[in-house]
Protein backbone atom coordinates (compact mmCIF):
# COMPACT_ATOMS: atom_id res chain seq x y z
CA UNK A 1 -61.39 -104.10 85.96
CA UNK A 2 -63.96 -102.28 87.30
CA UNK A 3 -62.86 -102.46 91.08
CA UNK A 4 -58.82 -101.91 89.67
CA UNK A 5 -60.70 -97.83 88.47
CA UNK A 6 -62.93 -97.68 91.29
CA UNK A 7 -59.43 -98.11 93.80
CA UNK A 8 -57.39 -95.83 91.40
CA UNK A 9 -59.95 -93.16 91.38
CA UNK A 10 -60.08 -93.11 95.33
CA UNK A 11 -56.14 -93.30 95.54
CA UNK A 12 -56.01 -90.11 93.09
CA UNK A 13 -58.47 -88.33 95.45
CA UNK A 14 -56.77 -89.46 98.78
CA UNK A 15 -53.41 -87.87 97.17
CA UNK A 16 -55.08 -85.02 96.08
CA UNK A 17 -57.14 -84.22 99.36
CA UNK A 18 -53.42 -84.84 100.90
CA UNK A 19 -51.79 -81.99 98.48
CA UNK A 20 -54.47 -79.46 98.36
CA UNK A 21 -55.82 -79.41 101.18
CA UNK A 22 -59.71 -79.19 102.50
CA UNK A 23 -60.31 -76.67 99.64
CA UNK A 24 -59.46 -79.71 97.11
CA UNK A 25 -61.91 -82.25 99.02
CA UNK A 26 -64.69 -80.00 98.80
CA UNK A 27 -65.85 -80.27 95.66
CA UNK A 28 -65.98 -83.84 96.30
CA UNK A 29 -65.19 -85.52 92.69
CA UNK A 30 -62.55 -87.59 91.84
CA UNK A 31 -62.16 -86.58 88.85
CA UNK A 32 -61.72 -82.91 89.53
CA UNK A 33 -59.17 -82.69 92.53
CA UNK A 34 -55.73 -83.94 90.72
CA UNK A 35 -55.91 -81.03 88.10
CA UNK A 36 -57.40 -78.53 90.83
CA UNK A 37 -54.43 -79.90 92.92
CA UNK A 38 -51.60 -79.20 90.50
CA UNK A 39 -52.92 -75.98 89.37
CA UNK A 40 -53.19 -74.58 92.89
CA UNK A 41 -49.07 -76.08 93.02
CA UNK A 42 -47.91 -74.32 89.60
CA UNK A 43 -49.57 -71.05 90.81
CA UNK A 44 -47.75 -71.02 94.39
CA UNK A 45 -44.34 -70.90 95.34
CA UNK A 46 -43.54 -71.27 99.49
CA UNK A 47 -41.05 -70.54 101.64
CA UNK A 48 -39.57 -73.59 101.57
CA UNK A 49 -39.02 -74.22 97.99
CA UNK A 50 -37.51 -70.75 97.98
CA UNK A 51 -35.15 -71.84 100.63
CA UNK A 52 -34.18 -74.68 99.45
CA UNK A 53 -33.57 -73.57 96.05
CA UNK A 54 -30.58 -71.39 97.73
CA UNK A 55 -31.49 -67.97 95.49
CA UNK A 56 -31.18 -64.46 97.02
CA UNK A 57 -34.30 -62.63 95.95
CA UNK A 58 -37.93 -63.17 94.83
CA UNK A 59 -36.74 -62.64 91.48
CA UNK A 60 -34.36 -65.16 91.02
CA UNK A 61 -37.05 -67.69 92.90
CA UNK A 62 -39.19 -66.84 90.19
CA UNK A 63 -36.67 -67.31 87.77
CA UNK A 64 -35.78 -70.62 88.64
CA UNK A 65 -38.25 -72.23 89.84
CA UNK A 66 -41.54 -70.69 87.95
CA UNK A 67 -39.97 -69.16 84.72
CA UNK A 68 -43.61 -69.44 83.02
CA UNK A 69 -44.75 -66.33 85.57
CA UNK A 70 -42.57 -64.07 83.68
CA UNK A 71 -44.90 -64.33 80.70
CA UNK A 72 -48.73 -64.70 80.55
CA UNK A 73 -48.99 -66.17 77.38
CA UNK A 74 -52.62 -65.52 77.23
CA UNK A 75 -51.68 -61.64 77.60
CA UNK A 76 -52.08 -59.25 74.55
CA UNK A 77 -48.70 -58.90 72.63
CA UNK A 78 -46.75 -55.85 75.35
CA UNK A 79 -48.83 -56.81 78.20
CA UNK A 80 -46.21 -56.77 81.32
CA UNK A 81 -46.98 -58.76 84.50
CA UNK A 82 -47.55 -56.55 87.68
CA UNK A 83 -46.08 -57.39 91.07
CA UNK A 84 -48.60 -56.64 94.03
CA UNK A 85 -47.07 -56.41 97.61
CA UNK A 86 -49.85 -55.60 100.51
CA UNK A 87 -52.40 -55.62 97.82
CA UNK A 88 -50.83 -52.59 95.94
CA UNK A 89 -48.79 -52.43 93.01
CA UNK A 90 -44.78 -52.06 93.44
CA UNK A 91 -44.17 -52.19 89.79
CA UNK A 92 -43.31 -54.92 87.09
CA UNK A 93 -41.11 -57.96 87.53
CA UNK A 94 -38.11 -55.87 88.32
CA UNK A 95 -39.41 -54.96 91.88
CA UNK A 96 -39.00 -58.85 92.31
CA UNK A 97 -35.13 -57.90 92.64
CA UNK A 98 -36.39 -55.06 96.07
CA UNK A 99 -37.39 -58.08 97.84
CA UNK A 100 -35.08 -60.86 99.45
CA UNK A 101 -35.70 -64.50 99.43
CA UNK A 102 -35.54 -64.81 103.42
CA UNK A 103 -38.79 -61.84 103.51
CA UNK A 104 -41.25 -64.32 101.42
CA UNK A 105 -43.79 -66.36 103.06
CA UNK A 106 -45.38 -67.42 99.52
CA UNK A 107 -45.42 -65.99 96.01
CA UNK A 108 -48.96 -66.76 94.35
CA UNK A 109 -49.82 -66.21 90.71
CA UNK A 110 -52.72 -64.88 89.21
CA UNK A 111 -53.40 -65.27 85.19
CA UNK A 112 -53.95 -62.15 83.14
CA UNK A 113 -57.66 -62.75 83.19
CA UNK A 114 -58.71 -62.95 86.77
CA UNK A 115 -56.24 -60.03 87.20
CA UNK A 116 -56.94 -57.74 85.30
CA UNK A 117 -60.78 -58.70 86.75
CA UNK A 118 -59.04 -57.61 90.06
CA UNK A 119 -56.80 -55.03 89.87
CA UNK A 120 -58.06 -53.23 86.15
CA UNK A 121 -56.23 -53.48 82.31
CA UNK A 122 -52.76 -52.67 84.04
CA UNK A 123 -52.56 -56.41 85.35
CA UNK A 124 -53.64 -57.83 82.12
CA UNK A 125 -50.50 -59.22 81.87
CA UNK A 126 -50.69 -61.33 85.16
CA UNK A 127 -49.87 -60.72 88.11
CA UNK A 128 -47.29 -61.98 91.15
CA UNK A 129 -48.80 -61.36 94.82
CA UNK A 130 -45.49 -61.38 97.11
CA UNK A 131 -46.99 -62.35 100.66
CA UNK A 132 -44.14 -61.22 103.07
CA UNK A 133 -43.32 -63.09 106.70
């Protein structure tokens, strides 16, 4: 039983090394990397899944494929999410609808707390960084 965890443990950590990255390995737990792993995953959305989801703009990416980024649920009660392009604020989730599909490299997402840490009490609501090609 002991040798079944000891394998499982070191499978989990292969598989999350293999999804996150170097930045995953280096805290160097097993224990740690599958929910580091899926967080990093749930807070990203690339190129590729954009593609292949077949939507016209960053908006409708979001949409579809990361509804929860619409709404910081952690936010205070009117608390809007911002959208940053070039590390400067284009506006609220609307601007999403400026930017086509084909232009994004990744869209990352950033919780209310560690933006409004970042950018001040106007991202308190979250935030979307668009990272163009």
């Amino acid at each position: 039983m002991r040798r079944h965890r000891f394998r499982t443990a070191v499978a989990v950590a292969a598989a999350a090394c293999a999804v996150g990255g170097a930045t995953a390995c280096a805290s160097g737990g097993a224990t740690d990397e599958p929910a580091t792993a899926v967080r990093d995953v749930r807070n990203r959305l690339t190129a590729e899944e954009i593609a292949a989801s077949g939507v016209p703009t960053a908006y409708d990416a979001v949409d579809r494929l990361r509804r929860q980024w619409k709404r910081d649920m952690s936010a205070p009660g009117d608390a809007a999410v911002s959208v940053y392009l070039d590390n400067r604020r284009i506006g609220g989730l609307d601007a999403l609808r400026n930017i086509g599909a084909a232009e994004v490299r990744e869209l990352q997402y950033v919780s209310g707390r560690e933006a409004e840490q970042r950018w001040g009490p106007e991202a308190r609501g979250g935030a979307i960084i668009v990272l163009r090609r």
